[in-house]
Protein backbone atom coordinates (compact mmCIF):
# COMPACT_ATOMS: atom_id res chain seq x y z
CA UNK A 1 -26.86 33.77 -112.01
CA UNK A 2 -27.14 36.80 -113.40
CA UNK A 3 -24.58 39.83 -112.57
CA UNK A 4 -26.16 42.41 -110.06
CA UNK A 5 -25.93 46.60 -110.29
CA UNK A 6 -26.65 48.50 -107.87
CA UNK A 7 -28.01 51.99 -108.85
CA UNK A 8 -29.15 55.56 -107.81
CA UNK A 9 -31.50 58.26 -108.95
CA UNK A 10 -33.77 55.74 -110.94
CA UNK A 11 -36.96 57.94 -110.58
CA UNK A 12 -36.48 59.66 -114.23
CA UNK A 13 -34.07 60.45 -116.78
CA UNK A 14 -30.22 58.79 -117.09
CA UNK A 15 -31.04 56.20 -114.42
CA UNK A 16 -34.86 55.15 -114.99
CA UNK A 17 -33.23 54.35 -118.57
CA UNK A 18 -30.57 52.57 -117.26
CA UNK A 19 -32.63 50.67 -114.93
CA UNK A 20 -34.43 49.30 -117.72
CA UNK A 21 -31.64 48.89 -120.47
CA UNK A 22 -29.82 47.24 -118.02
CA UNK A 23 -32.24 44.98 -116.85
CA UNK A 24 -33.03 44.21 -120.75
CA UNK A 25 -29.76 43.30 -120.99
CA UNK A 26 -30.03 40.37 -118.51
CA UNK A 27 -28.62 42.46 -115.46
CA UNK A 28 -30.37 42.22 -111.90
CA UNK A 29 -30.75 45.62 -111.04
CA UNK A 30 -31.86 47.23 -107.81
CA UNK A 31 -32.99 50.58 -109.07
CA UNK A 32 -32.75 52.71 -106.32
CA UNK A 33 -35.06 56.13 -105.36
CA UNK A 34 -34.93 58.81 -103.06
CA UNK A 35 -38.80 58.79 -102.70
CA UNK A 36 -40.74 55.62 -101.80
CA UNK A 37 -43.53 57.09 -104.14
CA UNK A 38 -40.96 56.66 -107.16
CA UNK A 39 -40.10 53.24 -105.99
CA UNK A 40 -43.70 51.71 -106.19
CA UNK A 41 -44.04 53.13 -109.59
CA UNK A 42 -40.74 51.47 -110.28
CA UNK A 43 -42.03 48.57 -109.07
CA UNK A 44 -44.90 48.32 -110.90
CA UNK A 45 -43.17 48.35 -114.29
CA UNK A 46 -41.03 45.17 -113.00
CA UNK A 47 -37.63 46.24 -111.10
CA UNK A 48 -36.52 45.70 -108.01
CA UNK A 49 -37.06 48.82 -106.58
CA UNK A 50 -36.19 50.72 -103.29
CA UNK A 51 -34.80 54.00 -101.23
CA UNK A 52 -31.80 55.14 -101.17
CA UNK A 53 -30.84 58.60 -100.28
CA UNK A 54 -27.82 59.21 -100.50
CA UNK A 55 -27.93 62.61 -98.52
CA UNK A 56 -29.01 60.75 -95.61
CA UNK A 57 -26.34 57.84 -94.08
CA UNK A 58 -29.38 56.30 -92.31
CA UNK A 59 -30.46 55.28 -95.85
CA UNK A 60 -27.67 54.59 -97.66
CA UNK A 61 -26.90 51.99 -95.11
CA UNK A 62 -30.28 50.39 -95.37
CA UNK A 63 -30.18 50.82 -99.31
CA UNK A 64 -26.81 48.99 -99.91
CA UNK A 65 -27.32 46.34 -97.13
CA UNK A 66 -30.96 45.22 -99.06
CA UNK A 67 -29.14 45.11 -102.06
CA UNK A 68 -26.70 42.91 -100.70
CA UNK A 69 -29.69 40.50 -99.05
CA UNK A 70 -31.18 40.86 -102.64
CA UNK A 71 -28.19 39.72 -104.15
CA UNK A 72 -27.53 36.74 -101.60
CA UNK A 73 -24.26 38.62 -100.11
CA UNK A 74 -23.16 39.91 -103.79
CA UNK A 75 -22.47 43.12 -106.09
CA UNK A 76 -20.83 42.95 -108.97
CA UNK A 77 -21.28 46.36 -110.44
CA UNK A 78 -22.36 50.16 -108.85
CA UNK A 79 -23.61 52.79 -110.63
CA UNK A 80 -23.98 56.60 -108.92
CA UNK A 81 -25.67 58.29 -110.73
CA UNK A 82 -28.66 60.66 -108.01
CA UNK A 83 -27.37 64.20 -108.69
CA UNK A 84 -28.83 67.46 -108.53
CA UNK A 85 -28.10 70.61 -109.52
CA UNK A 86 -28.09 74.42 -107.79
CA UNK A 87 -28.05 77.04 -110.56
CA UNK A 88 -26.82 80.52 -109.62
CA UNK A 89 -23.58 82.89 -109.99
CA UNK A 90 -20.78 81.48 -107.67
CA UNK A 91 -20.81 84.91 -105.82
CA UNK A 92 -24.50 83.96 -105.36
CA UNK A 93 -24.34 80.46 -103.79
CA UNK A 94 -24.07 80.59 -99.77
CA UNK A 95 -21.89 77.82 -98.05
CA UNK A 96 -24.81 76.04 -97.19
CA UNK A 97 -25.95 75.54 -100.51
CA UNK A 98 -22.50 73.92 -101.48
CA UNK A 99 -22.57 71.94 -98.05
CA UNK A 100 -26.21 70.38 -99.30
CA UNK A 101 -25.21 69.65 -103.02
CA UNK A 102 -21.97 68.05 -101.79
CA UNK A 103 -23.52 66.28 -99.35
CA UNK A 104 -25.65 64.56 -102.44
CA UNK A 105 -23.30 64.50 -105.37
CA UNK A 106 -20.19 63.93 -103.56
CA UNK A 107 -20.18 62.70 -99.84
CA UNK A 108 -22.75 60.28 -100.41
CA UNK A 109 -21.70 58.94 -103.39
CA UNK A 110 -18.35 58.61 -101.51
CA UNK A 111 -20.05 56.56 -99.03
CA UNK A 112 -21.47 54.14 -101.20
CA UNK A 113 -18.72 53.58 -102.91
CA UNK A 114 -16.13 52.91 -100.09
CA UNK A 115 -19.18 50.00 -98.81
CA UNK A 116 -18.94 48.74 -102.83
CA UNK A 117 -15.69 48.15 -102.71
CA UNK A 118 -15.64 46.12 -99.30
CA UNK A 119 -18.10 43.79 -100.75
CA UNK A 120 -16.17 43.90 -104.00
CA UNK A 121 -12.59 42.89 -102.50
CA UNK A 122 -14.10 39.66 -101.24
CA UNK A 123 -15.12 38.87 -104.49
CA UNK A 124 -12.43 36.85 -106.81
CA UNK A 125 -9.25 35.85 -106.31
CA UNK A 126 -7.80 39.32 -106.34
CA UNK A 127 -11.33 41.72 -105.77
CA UNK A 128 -13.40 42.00 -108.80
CA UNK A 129 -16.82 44.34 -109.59
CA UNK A 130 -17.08 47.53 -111.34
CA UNK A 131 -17.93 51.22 -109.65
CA UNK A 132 -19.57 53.38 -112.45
CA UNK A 133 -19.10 57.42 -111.56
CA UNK A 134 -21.47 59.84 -113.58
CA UNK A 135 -19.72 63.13 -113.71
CA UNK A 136 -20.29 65.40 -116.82
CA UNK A 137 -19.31 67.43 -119.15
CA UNK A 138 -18.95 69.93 -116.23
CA UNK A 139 -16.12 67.94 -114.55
CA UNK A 140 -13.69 69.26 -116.41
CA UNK A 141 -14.59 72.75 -117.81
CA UNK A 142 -17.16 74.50 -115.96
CA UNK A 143 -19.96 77.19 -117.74
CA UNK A 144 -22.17 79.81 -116.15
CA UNK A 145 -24.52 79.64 -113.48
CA UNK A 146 -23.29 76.08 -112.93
CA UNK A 147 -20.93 76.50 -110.23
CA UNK A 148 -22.21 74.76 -107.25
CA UNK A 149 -22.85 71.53 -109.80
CA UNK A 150 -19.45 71.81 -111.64
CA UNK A 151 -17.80 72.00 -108.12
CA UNK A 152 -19.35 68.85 -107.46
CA UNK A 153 -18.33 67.33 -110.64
CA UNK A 154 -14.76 68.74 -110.75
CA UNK A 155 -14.29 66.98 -107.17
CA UNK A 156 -15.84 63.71 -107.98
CA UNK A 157 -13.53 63.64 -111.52
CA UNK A 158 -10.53 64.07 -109.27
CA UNK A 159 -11.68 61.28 -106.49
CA UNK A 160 -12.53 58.63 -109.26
CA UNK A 161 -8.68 59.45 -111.03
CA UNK A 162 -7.27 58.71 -107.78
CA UNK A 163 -9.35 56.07 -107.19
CA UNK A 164 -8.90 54.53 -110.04
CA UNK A 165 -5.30 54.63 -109.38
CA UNK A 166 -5.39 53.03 -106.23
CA UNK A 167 -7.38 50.13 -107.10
CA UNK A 168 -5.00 49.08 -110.17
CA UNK A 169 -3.90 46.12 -108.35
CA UNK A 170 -7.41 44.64 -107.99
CA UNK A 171 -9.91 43.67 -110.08
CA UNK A 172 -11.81 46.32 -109.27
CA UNK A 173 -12.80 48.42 -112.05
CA UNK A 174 -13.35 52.51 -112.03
CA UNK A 175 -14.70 54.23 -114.63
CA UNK A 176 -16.14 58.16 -115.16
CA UNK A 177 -19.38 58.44 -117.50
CA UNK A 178 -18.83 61.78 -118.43
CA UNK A 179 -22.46 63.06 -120.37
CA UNK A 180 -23.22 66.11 -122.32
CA UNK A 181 -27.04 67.53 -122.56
CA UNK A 182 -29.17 64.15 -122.05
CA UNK A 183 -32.78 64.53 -121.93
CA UNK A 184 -34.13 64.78 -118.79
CA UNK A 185 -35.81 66.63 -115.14
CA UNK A 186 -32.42 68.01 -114.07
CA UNK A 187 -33.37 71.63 -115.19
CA UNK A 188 -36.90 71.08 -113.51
CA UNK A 189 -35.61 69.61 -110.79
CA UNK A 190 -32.84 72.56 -110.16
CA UNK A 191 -35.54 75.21 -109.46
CA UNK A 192 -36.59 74.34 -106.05
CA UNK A 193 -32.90 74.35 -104.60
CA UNK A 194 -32.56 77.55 -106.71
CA UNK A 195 -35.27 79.36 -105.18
CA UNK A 196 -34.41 78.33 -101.74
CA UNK A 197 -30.78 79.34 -101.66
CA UNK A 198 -30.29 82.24 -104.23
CA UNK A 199 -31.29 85.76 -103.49
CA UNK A 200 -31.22 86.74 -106.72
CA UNK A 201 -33.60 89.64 -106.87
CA UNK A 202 -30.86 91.52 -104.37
CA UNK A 203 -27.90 90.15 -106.65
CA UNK A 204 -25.21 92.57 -108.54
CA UNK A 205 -26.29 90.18 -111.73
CA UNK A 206 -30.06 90.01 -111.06
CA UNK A 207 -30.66 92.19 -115.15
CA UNK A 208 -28.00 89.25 -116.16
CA UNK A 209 -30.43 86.27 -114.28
CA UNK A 210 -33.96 88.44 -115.88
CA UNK A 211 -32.23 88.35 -119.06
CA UNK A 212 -30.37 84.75 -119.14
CA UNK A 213 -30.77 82.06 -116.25
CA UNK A 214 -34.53 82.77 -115.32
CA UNK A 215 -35.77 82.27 -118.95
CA UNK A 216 -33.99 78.86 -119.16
CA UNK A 217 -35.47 78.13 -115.77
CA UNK A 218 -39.00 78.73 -116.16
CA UNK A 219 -39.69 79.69 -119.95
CA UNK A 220 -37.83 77.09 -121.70
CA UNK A 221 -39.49 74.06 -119.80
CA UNK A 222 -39.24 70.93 -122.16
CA UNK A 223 -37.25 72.40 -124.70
CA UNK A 224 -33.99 70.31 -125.99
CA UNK A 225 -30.67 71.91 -125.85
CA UNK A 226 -28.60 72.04 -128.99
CA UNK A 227 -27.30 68.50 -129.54
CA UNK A 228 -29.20 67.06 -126.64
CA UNK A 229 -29.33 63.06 -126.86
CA UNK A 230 -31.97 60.84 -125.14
CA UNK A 231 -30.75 58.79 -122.06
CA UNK A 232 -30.55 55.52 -123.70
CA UNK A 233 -26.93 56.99 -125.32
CA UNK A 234 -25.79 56.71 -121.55
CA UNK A 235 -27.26 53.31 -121.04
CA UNK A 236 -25.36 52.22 -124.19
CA UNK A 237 -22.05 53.56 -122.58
CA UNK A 238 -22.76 51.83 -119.04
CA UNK A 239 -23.17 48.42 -121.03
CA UNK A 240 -19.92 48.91 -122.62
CA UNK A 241 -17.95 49.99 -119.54
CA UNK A 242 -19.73 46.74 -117.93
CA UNK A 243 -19.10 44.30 -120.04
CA UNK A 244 -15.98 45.41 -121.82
CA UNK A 245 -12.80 43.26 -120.40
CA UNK A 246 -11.01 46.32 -119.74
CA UNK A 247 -13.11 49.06 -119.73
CA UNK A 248 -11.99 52.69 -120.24
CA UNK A 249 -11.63 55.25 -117.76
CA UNK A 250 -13.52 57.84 -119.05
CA UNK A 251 -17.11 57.53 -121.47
CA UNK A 252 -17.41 60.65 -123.18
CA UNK A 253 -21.50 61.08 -124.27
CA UNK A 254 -22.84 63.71 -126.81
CA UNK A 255 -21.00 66.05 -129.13
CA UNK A 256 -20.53 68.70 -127.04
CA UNK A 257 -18.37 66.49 -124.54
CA UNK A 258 -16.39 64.96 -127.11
CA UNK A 259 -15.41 68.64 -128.71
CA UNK A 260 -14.56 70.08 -125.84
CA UNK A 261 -13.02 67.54 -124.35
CA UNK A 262 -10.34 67.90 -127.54
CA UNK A 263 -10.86 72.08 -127.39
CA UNK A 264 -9.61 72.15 -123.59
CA UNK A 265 -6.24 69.89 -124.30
CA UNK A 266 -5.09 72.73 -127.14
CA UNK A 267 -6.53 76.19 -126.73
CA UNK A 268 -5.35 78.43 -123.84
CA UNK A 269 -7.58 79.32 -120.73
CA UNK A 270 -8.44 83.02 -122.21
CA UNK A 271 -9.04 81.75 -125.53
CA UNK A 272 -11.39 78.50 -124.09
CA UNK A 273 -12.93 80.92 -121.78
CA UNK A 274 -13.89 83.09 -124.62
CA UNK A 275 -14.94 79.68 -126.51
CA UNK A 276 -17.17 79.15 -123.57
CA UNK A 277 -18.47 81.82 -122.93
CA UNK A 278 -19.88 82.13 -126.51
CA UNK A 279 -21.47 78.74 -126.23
């Protein structure tokens, strides 16, 4: 039979390609959506499509539990990857705009996981399956205008190490895909949670957002950033931390990850933060 992945934000970008790849690859994937809308198109191009919020508990308990009736009682691998993003200075973003992001990017993923790894530890003679984290580039140095998301990220970095830690007795793997700039919605998709949480018209910084954030918002629509890769880079690092025997714990994708992944081990904090703030 083949080997089942369960997976989250498939509607566009890093997990519609990895929906795909991974089903090319011989995979049974349940490609997961927040909106039923996205499912049925999902559907239509010949995955096994269906919701899963994972801001809502409701859902993510429906979600995993067709997955497992899908997969006759089995999951071998999970993938969170549904993520948003809330751009704005950090003395910008109200509590309630961290509580929602969290809620999505952290807490739910959380949830999932912890019902992965029941299902997983009955698996084997000792647990076995494989719990795929996307953080970023962001989970371990953070850049303007990206703290609500880096928060996020810096939090679910820490969780996976320990995590990871933990489950060194099983055959449970944990791994961190940690991507650069991949093509794909998440700018688009930041501007509604932008506009309904930052004030930024009565902000200290608002010439700084006229001058910097709101052009990258709504002027520079469909433009790449520098080094930006397409998805299917990620899908090729999923496959590998699949299918390898002993898969490493972190993925680094794109350029800019893999620089300043090296940068941040040597230079000290002023001189990265100078480095970073340049870039």
């Amino acid at each position: 039979m083949a080997k089942t992945i369960l997976i989250t934000g498939c509607s566009s970008g890093i997990g519609y390609d990895a929906a795909h790849g991974l089903k090319a690859a011989g995979w049974k994937v349940f490609a997961t959506c927040r909106r039923e809308e996205d499912c049925e198109r999902l559907r239509s191009e010949g995955l096994i499509s269906f919701q899963l919020d994972v801001a809502d508990p409701e859902s993510i308990e429906a979600g995993f539990n067709e997955a497992l009736a899908r997969g006759h009682g089995r999951l071998d691998a999970l993938y969170n990857n549904a993520a948003f993003a809330c751009p704005g200075a950090a003395e910008d973003i109200p509590p309630g705009a961290l509580r929602e992001i969290f809620e999505t990017n952290l807490f739910g993923l959380h949830d999932l996981t912890t019902r992965a790894i029941k299902v997983m530890r009955a698996q084997g003679d000792n647990g076995e399956g494989r719990i795929l984290q996307c953080s970023s580039v962001l989970g371990f140095v953070g850049l303007k205008w990206r703290a609500a998301y880096a928060s996020t990220k810096f939090a679910l970095e820490g969780l996976t190490d320990v995590m990871r830690l933990e489950m060194a007795d099983t055959n449970i793997k944990i791994v961190l895909i940690q991507p650069g700039p991949i093509t794909s919605k998440i700018r688009v998709n930041s501007i509604p949670p932008f506009e309904k949480w930052v004030d930024w018209e009565n902000s200290a910084r608002r010439a700084q957002y006229e001058g910097s954030l709101l052009k990258r918002l709504y002027q520079s629509r469909g433009k790449p950033d520098t080094f930006e890769l397409p998805p299917s880079e990620v899908t090729k690092a999923i496959l590998k931390a699949l299918e390898a025997p002993n898969p490493k714990p972190r993925y680094k994708i794109t350029t800019p990850t893999k620089a300043i992944s090296v940068v941040r081990r040597f230079l000290p904090d002023r001189m990265l933060d100078w480095v970073l703030d340049k870039g």
